[in-house]
Protein backbone atom coordinates (compact mmCIF):
# COMPACT_ATOMS: atom_id res chain seq x y z
CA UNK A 1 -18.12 -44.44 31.58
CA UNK A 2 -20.32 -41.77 33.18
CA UNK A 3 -22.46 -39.22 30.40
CA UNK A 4 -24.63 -36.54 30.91
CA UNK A 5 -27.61 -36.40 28.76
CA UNK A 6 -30.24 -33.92 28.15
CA UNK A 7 -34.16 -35.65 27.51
CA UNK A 8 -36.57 -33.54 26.92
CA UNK A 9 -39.39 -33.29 29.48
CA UNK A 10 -42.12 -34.94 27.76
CA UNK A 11 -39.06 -38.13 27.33
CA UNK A 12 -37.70 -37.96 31.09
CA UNK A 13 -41.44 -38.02 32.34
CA UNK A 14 -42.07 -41.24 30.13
CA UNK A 15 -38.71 -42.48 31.34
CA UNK A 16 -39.76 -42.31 34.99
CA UNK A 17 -43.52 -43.85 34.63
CA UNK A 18 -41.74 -46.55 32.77
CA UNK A 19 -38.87 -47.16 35.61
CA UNK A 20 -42.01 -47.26 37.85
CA UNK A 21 -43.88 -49.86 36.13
CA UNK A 22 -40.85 -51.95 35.61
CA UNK A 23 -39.03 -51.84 38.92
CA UNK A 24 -36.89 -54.55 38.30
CA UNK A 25 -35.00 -52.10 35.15
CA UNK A 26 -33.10 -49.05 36.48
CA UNK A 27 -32.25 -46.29 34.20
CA UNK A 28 -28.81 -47.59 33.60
CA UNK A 29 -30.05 -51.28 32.17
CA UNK A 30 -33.05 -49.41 30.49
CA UNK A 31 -30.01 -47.50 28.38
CA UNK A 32 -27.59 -49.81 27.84
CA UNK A 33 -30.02 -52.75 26.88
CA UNK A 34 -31.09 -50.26 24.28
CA UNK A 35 -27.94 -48.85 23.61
CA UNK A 36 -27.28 -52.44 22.55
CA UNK A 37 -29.71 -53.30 20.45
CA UNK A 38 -29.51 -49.81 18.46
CA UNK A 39 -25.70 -50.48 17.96
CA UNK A 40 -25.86 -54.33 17.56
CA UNK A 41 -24.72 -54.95 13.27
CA UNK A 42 -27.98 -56.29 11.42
CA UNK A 43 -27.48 -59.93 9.97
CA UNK A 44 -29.18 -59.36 7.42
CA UNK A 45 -27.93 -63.03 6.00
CA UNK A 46 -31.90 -64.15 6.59
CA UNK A 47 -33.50 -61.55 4.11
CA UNK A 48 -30.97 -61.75 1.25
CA UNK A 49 -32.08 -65.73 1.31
CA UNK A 50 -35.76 -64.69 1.28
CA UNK A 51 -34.81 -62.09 -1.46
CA UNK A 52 -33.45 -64.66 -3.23
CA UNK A 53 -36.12 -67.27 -3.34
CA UNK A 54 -38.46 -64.48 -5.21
CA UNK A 55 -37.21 -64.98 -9.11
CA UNK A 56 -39.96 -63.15 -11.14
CA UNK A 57 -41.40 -60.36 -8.99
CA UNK A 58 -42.13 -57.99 -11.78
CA UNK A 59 -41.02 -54.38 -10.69
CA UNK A 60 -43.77 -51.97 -11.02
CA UNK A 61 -45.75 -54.27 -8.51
CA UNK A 62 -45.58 -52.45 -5.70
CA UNK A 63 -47.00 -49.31 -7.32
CA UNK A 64 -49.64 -51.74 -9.37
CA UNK A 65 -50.65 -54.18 -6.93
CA UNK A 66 -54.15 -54.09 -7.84
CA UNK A 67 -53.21 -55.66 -11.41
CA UNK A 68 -51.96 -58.53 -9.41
CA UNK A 69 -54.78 -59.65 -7.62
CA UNK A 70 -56.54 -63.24 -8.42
């Protein structure tokens, strides 16, 4: 599939020092490797196990953390 895209010039000049310093990426890997990883669906099967080993966080402690320290 073939797109047209507008980057702003600031972007496309970044694009092409990037393409220059990495010679072995063209513009189309460069997109669709990032394309990829944008669009890939989050496991997120990791962090609910981490979420679930802490069992008495209390909830204010983010906003108190100083009353938690040792």
């Amino acid at each position: 599939m073939k797109r047209t895209i507008y980057l702003p010039d600031e972007l496309a000049e970044r694009l092409s020092d990037y393409l220059k310093e990495h010679p072995q990426e063209t513009l189309s890997s460069l997109v669709q490797s990032s394309l990829e990883e944008k669009l890939e669906s989050k496991d997120i099967s990791k962090l609910l196990q981490l979420a679930g080993i802490i069992k008495d966080a209390p909830r204010n402690a983010s906003e108190n953390a100083e009353d938690y320290l040792d």
